[in-house]
Protein backbone atom coordinates (compact mmCIF):
# COMPACT_ATOMS: atom_id res chain seq x y z
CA UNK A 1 154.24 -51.76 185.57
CA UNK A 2 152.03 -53.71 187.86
CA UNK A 3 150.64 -56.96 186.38
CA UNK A 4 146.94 -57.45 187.06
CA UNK A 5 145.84 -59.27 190.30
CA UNK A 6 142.69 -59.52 191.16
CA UNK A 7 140.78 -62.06 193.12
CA UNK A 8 136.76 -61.26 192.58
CA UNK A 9 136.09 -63.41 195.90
CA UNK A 10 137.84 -60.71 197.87
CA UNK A 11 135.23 -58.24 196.73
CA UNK A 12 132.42 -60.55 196.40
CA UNK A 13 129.74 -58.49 198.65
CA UNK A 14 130.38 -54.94 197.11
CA UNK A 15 130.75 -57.08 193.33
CA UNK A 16 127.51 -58.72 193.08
CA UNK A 17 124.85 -55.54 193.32
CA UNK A 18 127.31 -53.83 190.55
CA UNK A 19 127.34 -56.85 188.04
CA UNK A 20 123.54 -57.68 188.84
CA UNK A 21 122.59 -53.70 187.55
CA UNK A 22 125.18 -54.25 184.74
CA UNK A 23 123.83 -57.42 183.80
CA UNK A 24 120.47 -56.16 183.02
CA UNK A 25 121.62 -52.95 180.99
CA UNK A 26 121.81 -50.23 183.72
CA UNK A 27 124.40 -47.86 182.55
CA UNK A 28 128.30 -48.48 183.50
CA UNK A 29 128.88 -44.83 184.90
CA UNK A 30 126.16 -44.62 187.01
CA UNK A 31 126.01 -48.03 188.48
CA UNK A 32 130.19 -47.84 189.05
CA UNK A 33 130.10 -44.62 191.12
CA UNK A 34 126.69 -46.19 192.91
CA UNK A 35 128.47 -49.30 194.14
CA UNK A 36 132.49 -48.14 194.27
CA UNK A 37 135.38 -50.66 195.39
CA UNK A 38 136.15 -48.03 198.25
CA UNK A 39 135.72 -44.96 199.62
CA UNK A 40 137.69 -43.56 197.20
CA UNK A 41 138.57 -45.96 194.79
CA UNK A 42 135.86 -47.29 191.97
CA UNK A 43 136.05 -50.95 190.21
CA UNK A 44 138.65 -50.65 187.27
CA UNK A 45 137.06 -51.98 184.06
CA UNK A 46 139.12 -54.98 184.03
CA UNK A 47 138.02 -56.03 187.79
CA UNK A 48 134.52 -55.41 186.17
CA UNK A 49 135.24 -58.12 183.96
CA UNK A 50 136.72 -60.14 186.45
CA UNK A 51 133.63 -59.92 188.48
CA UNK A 52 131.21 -60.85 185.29
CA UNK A 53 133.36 -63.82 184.80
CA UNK A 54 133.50 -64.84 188.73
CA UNK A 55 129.28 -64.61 188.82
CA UNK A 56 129.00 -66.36 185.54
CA UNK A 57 127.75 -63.68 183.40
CA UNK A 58 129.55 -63.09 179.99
CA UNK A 59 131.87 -60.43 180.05
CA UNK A 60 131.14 -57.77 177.31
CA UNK A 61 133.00 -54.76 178.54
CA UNK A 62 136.09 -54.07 176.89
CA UNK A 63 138.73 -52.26 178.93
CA UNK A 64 140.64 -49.70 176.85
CA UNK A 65 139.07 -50.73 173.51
CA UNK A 66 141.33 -48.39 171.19
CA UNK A 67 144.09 -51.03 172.29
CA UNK A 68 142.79 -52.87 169.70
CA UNK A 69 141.09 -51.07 167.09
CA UNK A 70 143.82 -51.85 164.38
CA UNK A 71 142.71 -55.31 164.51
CA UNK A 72 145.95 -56.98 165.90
CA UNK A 73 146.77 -56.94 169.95
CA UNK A 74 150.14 -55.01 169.85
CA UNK A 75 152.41 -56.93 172.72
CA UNK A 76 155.85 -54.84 172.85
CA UNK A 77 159.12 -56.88 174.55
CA UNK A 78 162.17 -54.69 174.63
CA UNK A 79 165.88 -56.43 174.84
CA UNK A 80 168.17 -56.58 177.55
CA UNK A 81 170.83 -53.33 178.05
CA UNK A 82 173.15 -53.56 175.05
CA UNK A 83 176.28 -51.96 173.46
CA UNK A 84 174.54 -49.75 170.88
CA UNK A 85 177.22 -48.73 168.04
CA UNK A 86 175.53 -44.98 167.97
CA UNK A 87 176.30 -41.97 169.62
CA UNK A 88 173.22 -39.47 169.09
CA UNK A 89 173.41 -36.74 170.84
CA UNK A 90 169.75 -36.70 171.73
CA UNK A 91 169.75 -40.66 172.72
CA UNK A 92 169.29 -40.89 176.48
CA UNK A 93 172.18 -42.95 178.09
CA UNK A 94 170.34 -45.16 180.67
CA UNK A 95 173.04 -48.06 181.78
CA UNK A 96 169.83 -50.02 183.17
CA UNK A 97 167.92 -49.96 180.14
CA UNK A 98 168.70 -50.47 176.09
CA UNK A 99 170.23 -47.70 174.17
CA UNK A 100 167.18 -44.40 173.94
CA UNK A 101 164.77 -45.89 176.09
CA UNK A 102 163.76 -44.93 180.00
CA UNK A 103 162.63 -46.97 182.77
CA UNK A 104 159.91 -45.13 183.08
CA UNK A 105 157.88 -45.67 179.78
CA UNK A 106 155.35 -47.97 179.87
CA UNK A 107 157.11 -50.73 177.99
CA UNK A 108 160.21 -50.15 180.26
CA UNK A 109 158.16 -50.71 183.25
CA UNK A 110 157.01 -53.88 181.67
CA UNK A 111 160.81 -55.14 180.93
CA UNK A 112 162.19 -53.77 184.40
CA UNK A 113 159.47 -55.81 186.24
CA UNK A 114 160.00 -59.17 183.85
CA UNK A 115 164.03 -58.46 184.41
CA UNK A 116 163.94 -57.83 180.61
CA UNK A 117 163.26 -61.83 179.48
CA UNK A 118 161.03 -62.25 176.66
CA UNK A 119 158.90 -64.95 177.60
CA UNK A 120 157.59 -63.32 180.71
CA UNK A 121 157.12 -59.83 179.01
CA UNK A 122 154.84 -61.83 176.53
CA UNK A 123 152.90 -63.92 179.04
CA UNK A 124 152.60 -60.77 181.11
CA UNK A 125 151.28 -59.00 178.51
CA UNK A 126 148.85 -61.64 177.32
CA UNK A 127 147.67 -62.25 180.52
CA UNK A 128 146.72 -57.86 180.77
CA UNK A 129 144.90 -58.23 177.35
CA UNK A 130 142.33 -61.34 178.86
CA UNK A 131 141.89 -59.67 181.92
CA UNK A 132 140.36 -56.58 180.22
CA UNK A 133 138.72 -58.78 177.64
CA UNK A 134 140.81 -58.43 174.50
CA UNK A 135 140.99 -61.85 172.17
CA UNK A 136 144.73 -62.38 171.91
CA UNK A 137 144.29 -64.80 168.57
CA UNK A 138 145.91 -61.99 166.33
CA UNK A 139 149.30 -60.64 168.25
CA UNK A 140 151.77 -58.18 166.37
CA UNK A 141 154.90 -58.54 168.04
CA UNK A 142 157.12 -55.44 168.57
CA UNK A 143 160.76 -55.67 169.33
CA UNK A 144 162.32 -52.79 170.67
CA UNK A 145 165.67 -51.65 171.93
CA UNK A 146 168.39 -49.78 170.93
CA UNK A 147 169.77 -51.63 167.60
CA UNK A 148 168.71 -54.57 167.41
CA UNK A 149 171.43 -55.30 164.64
CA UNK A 150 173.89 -55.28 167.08
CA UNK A 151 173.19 -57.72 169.03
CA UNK A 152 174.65 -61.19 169.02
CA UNK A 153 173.08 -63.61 166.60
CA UNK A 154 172.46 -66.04 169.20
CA UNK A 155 170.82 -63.31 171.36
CA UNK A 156 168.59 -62.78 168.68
CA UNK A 157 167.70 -66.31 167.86
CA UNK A 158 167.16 -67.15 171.62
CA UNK A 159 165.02 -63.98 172.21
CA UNK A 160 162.45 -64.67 169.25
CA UNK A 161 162.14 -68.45 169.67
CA UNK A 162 161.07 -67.59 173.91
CA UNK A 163 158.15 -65.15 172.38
CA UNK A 164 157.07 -67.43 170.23
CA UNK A 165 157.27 -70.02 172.76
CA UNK A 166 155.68 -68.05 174.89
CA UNK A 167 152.64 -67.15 172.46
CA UNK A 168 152.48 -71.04 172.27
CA UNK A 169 152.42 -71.58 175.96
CA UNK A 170 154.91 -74.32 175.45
CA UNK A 171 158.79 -74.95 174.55
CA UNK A 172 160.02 -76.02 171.35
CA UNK A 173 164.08 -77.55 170.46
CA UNK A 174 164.35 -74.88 168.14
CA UNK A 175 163.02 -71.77 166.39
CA UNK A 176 161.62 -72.95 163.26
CA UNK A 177 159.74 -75.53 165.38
CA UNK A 178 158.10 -72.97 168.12
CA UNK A 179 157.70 -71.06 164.53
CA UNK A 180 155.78 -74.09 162.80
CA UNK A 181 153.61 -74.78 166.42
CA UNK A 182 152.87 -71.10 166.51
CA UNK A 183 151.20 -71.30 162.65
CA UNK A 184 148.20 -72.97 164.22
CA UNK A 185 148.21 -71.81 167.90
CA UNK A 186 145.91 -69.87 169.63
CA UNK A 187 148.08 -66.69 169.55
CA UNK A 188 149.33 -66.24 166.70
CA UNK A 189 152.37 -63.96 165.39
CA UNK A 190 150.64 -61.99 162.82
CA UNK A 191 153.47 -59.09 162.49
CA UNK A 192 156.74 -59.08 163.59
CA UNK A 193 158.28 -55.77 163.84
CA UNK A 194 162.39 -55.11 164.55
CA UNK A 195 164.27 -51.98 164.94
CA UNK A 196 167.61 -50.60 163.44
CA UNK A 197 169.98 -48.03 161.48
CA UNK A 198 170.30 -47.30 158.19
CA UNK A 199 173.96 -48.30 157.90
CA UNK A 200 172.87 -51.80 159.25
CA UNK A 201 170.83 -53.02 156.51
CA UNK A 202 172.56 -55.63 154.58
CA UNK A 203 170.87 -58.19 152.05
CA UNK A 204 172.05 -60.77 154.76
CA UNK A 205 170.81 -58.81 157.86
CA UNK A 206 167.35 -59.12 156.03
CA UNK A 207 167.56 -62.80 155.08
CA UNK A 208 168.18 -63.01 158.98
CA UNK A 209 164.78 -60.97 159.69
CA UNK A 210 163.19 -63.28 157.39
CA UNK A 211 164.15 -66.60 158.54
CA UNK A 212 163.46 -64.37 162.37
CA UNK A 213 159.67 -64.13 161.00
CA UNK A 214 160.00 -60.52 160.85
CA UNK A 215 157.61 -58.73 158.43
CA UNK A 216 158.08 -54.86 159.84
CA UNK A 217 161.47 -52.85 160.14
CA UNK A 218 161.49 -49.88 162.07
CA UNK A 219 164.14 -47.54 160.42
CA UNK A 220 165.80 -44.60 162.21
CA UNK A 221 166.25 -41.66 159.63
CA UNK A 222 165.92 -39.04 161.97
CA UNK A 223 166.62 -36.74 159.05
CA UNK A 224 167.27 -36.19 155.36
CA UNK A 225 169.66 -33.52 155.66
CA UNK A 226 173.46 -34.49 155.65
CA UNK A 227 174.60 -31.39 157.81
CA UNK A 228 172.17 -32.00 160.37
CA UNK A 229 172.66 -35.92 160.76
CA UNK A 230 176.28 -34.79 161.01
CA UNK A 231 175.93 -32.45 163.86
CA UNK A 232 173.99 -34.86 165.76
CA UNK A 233 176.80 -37.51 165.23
CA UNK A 234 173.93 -39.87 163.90
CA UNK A 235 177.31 -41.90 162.41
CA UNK A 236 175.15 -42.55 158.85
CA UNK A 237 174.67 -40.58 155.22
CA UNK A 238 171.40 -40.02 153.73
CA UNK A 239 172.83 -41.70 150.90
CA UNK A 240 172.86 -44.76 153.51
CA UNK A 241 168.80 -44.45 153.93
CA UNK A 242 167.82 -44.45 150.73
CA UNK A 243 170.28 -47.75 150.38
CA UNK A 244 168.46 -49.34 153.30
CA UNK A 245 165.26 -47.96 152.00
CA UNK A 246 165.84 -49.40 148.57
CA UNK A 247 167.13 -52.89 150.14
CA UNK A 248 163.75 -52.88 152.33
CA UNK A 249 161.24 -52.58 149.36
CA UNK A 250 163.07 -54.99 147.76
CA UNK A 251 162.48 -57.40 150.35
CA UNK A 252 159.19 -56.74 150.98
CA UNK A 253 159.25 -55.83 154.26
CA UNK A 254 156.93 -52.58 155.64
CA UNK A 255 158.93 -49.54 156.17
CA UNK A 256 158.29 -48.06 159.61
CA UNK A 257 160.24 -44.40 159.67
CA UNK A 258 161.34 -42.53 162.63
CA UNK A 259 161.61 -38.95 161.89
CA UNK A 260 162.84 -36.15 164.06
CA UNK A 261 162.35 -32.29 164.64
CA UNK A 262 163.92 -29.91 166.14
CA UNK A 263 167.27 -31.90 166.05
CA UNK A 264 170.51 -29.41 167.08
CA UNK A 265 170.76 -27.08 163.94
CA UNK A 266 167.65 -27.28 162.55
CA UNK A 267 164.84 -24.58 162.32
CA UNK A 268 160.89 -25.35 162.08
CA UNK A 269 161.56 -23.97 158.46
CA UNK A 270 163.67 -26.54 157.77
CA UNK A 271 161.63 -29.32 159.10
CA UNK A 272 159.02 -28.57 156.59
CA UNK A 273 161.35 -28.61 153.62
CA UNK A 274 162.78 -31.77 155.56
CA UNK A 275 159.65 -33.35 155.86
CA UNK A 276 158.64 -32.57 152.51
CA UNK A 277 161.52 -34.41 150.63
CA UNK A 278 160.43 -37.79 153.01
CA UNK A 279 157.39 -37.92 150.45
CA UNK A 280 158.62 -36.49 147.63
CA UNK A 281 161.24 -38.23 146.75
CA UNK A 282 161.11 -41.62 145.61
CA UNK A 283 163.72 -43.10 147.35
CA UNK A 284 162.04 -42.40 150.52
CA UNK A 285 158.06 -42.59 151.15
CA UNK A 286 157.40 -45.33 154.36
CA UNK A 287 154.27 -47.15 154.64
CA UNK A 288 154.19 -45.99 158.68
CA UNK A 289 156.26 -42.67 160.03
CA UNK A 290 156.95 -42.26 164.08
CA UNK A 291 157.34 -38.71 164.41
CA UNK A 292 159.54 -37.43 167.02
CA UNK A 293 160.20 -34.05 168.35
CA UNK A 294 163.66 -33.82 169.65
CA UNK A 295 162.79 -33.56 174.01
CA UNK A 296 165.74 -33.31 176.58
CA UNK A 297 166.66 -36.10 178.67
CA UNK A 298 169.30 -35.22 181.21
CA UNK A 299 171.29 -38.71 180.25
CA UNK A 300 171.42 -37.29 176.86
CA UNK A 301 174.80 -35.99 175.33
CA UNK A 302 172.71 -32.97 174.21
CA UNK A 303 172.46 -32.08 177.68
CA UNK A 304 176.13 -30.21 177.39
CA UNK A 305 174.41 -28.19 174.66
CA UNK A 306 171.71 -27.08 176.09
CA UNK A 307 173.50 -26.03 179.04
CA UNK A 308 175.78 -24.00 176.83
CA UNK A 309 172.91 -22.33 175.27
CA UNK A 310 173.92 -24.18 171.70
CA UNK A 311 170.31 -25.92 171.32
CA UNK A 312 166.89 -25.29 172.40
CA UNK A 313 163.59 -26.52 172.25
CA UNK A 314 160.97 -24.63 169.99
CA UNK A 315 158.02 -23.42 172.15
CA UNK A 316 154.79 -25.42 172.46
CA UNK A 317 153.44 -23.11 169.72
CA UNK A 318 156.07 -23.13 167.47
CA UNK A 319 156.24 -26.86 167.62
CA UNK A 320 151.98 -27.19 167.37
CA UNK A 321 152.71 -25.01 164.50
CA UNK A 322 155.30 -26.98 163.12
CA UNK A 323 152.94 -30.30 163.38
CA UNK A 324 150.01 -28.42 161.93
CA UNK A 325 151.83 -27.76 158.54
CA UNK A 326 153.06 -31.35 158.27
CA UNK A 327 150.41 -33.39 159.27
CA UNK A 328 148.44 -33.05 156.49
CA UNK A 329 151.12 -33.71 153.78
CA UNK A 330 151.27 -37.25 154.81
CA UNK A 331 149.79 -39.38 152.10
CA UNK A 332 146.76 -41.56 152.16
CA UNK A 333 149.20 -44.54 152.09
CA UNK A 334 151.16 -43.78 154.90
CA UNK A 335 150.43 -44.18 158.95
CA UNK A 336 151.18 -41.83 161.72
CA UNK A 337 151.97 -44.72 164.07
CA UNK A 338 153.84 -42.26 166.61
CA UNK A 339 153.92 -37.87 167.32
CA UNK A 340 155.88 -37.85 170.48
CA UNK A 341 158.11 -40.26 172.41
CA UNK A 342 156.33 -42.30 175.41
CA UNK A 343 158.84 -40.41 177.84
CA UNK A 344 157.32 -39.85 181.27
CA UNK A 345 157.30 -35.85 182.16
CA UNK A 346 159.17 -36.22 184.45
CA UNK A 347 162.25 -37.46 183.09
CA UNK A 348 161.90 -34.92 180.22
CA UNK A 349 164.69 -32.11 180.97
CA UNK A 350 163.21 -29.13 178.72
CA UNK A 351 160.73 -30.02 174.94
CA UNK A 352 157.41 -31.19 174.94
CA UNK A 353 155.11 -32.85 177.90
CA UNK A 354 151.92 -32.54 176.28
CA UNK A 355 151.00 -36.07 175.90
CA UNK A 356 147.72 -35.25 174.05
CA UNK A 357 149.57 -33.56 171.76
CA UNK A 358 148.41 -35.60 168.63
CA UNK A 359 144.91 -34.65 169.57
CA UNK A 360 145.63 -30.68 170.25
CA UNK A 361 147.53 -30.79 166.76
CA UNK A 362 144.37 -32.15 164.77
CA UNK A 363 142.14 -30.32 166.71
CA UNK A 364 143.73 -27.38 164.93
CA UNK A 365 144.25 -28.41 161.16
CA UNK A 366 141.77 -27.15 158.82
CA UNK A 367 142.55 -28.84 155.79
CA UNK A 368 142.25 -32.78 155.50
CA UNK A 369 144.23 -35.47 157.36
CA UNK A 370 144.78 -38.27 155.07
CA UNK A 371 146.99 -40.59 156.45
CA UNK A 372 145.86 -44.40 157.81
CA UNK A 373 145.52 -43.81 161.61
CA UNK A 374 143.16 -40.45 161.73
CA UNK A 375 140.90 -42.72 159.11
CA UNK A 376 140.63 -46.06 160.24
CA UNK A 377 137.39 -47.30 160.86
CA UNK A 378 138.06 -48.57 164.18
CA UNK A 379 134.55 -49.81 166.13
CA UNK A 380 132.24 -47.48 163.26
CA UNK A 381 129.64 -49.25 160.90
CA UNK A 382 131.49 -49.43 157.54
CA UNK A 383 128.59 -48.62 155.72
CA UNK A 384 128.88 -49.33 151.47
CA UNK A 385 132.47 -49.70 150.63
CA UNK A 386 134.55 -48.10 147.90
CA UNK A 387 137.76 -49.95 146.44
CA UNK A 388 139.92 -46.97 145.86
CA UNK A 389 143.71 -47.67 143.99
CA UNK A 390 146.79 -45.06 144.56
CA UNK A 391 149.87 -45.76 142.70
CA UNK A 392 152.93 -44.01 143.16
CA UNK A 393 156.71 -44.40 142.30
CA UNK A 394 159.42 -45.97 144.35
CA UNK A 395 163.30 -47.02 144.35
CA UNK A 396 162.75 -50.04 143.00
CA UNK A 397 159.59 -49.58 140.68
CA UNK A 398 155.53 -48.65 141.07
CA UNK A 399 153.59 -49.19 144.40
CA UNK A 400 150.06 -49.65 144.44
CA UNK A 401 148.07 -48.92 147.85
CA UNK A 402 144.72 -50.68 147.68
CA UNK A 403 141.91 -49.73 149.83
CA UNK A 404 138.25 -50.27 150.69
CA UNK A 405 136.96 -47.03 152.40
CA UNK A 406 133.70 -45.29 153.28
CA UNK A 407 131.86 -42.61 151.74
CA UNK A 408 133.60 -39.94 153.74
CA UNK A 409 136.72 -41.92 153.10
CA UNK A 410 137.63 -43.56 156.37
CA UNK A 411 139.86 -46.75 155.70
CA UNK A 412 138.08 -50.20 156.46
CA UNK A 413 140.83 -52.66 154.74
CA UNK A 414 144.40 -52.54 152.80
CA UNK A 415 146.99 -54.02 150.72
CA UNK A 416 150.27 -53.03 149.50
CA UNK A 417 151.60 -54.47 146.15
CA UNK A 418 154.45 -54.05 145.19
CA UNK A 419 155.82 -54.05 141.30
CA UNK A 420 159.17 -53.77 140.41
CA UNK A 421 160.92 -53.33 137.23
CA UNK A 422 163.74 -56.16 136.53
CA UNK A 423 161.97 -58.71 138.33
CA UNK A 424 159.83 -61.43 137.09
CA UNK A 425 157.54 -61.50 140.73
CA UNK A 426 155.52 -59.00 142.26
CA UNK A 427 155.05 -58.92 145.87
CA UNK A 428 152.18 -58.59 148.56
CA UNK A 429 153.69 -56.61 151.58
CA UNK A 430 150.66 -55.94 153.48
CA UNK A 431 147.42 -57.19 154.13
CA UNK A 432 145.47 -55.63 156.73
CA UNK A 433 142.06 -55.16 157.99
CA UNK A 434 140.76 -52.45 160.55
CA UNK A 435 138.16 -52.78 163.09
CA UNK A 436 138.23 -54.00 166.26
CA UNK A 437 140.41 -57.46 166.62
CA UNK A 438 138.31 -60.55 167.33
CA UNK A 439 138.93 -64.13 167.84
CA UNK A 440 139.87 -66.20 164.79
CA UNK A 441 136.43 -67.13 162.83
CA UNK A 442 134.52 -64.48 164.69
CA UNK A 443 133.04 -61.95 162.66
CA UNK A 444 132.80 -57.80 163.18
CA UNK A 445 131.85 -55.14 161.06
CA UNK A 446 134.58 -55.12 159.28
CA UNK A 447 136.95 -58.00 160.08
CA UNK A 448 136.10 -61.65 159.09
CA UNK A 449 133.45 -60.22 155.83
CA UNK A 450 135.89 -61.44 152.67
CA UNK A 451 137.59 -57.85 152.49
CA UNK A 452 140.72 -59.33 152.47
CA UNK A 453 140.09 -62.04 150.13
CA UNK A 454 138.81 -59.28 148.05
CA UNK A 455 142.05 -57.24 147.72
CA UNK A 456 144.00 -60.42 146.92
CA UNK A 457 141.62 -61.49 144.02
CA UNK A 458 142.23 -57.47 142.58
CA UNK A 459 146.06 -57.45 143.67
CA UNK A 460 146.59 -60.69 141.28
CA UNK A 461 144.77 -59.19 138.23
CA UNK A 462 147.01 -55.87 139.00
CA UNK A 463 149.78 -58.22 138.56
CA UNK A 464 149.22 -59.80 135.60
CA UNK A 465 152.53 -59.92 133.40
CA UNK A 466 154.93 -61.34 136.24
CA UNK A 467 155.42 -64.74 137.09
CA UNK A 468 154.54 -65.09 140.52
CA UNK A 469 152.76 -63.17 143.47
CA UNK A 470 154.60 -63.11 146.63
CA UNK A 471 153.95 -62.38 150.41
CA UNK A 472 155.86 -61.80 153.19
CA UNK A 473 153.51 -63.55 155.37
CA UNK A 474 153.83 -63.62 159.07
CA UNK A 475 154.21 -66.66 161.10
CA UNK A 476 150.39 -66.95 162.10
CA UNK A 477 149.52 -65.98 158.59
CA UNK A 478 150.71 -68.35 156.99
CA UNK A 479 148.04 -70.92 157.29
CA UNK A 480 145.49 -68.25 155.95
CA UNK A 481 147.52 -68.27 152.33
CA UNK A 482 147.85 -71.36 152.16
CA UNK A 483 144.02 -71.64 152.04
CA UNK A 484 144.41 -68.84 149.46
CA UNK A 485 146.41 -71.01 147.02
CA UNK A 486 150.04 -69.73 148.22
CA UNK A 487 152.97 -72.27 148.68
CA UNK A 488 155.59 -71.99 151.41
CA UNK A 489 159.07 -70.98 149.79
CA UNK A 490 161.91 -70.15 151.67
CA UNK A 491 161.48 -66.87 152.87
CA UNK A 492 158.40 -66.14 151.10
CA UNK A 493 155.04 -67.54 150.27
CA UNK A 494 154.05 -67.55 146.25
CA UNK A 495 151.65 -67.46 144.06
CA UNK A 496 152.35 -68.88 140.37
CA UNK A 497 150.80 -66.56 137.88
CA UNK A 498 152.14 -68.17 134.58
């Protein structure tokens, strides 16, 4: 992936009539294709911005806004190639890259061309967000690559403590001191999100995401069905996920599922009643699902049975089909982070290459969507907000998914709180607010207004009767409940009730 260089003094002559019409209010479209870069080529938005900057005129475009219309910037690192203890058949086998991922997806690109080191993936990154105009106060960072479990402790300590360095543009001796730095920086960690198995999870694998500063775990469960994770030598139970499920909740940490279709002996049919039981049952129900429909990648053991006729993919109808009867069973608490793998087409074998997909699927539902992502509010006027409270059961005891929403329902703000039986503390999980991120202190129309002081003040009367309120804050959060009356503990930040 090419980092952005631009020099606006290069293009000063064919800049200056563009940003002149722009900076009196003539229309972008028009006044781009009047004055273009060259012949053939037109100014991308972020040399546009560039160009305000360079003739002293303040910048409002905003290259590729949707970036970040969850309110956080999203800055994915992946990890270096790594023995990964699983042997899926439908995991692509790339000796360059970490276990299941390709050189070719955008992150990959990214970690190829910053020979896979976290600090310049980060800066890189950072440095792509400011030239297209994105505030980079509120960064969620995403770990990726293979499991990251497996992986040396060291690796793992060194790895985290050079992002957060990085986010603080400086070095610290240690991790918990680039940690305490980053709790006041100008970027600030504000989610920390790791990936691993089921058969992983340990109470002290999650005391070492703590202590990390992680606050997300990204869960591959692929699928509930014994016979089928068997068949695709997954190497775990179900019994297993609802274990690591359980062992999640109970730390507080948000559940991020990966869930597959059209794994080797499965039917569409028994997707649904798959899918189904992933919301059903108790022991399961994430807070985020990545859905993934099982595409060939010629590194991939599944390769052999494909060749031998053993598996195929469904057809682009039977799989739109598929995704049109389970969309819409996905709760209002739950976000569709994910429908299809960032593989490029061309390394795809045989399986899906729509890369709109997501949008041709909703296109075609009738009934409602109700899940976070197809209702947040994004860059909309909120309007008069509703506080709306679902509770449902878990592992461990009752969730309660509180939200301030619109009058047709689209999601402006949300906490989870957690309250378990046989334990004398209830627990904040999440606390997040949608709309389009802005600088620390700045104010939108929906971030900055109170909403999330709001859903604290109602999540501590909900949970009156325990002892104390707890948070698995971020890093860069941290400061904010302080303000709020927490105290730092361990792992945790809490709130005494009684």
């Amino acid at each position: 992936m090419a980092k952005f260089d631009f020099n606006p003094k290069t293009y000063e002559k064919k800049l200056k009539p563009l940003i002149r019409e722009l900076a009196f209010g003539k229309k972008y479209d028009k006044a781009l294709r009047r004055y273009p870069k060259t012949k053939t080529r037109l100014f991308t938005k972020a040399e546009v911005i560039a160009g305000l900057r360079h003739f002293g005129y303040p910048p409002s475009l905003v290259a590729k806004p949707i970036r970040t219309l969850s309110g956080v910037v999203p800055v994915t690192v992946l990890t270096k190639p790594y023995f990964c203890p699983g042997n899926c058949l439908y995991c692509p086998n790339d000796p360059t890259m970490p276990k299941s991922y390709l050189p070719n997806e955008p992150g990959g690109q990214r970690a190829v061309a910053n020979q896979f080191d976290p600090f310049r993936q980060v800066v890189s990154r950072l440095k792509t967000y400011r030239a297209n105009n994105h505030p980079t106060d509120k960064v969620e960072l995403i770990i990726l690559g293979g499991t990251w479990s497996a992986y040396p402790k060291t690796y793992q300590t060194w790895f985290i403590k050079r992002c957060f360095e990085a986010l603080n543009n400086r070095t610290s001796a240690t991790l918990s001191a680039a940690q305490a730095i980053n709790e006041t920086a100008q970027n600030r960690c504000v989610g920390l999100s790791l990936e691993t198995r089921p058969d992983w999870i340990t109470k002290n694998e999650l005391i070492n995401f703590r202590k990390l500063g992680c606050t997300k775990v990204q869960i591959g469960i692929q699928s509930l069905n014994n016979r089928i994770l068997r068949l695709n030598h997954r190497g775990h139970t179900v019994t297993a996920t609802k274990k690591a499920i359980k062992l999640l909740r109970l730390f507080g940490f948000k559940i991020q599922a990966h869930w597959m279709a059209n794994l080797y002996g499965s039917t569409p049919e028994k997707d649904i009643q798959d899918f189904v039981q992933l919301f059903k049952d108790k022991n399961f129900r994430p807070d985020e699902l990545k859905i993934y429909p099982c595409s060939l990648i010629k590194t991939a053991p599944l390769m052999v049975y494909y060749q031998k006729g053993l598996w195929q993919p469904y057809s682009q109808s039977e799989l739109t089909d598929l995704l049109v009867k389970i969309l819409p069973l996905v709760p209002q608490y739950c976000r569709v982070s994910r429908i299809i793998r960032d593989f490029s087409s061309e390394d795809i074998v045989t399986g899906n290459k729509q890369s709109n997909l997501r949008q041709l699927v909703e296109k075609k539902i009738k009934t409602k969507i109700k899940e976070i992502r197809f209702r947040e509010i994004r860059n909309q006027p909120s309007g008069r907000l509703k506080l709306k409270i679902i509770t449902y059961k878990t592992s461990i005891g009752n969730e309660k998914f509180l939200q301030f929403v619109t009058a047709n329902n689209q999601i402006c703000a949300f906490l989870r709180l957690s309250l378990p039986v046989n334990s004398s503390g209830a627990m904040i999980r999440e606390l997040h607010v949608y709309g389009q991120s802005l600088a620390i202190g700045a104010k939108g129309k929906s971030q900055h207004l109170g909403l999330g002081s709001r859903l604290l003040k109602k999540a501590i009367k909900l949970a009156a009767g325990y002892k104390k309120l707890s948070v698995i804050s971020a890093v860069g959060t941290r400061e904010y409940y302080r303000r709020l009356g927490f105290v730092d503990g361990t792992l945790y930040q809490h709130l005494m009730l009684q």
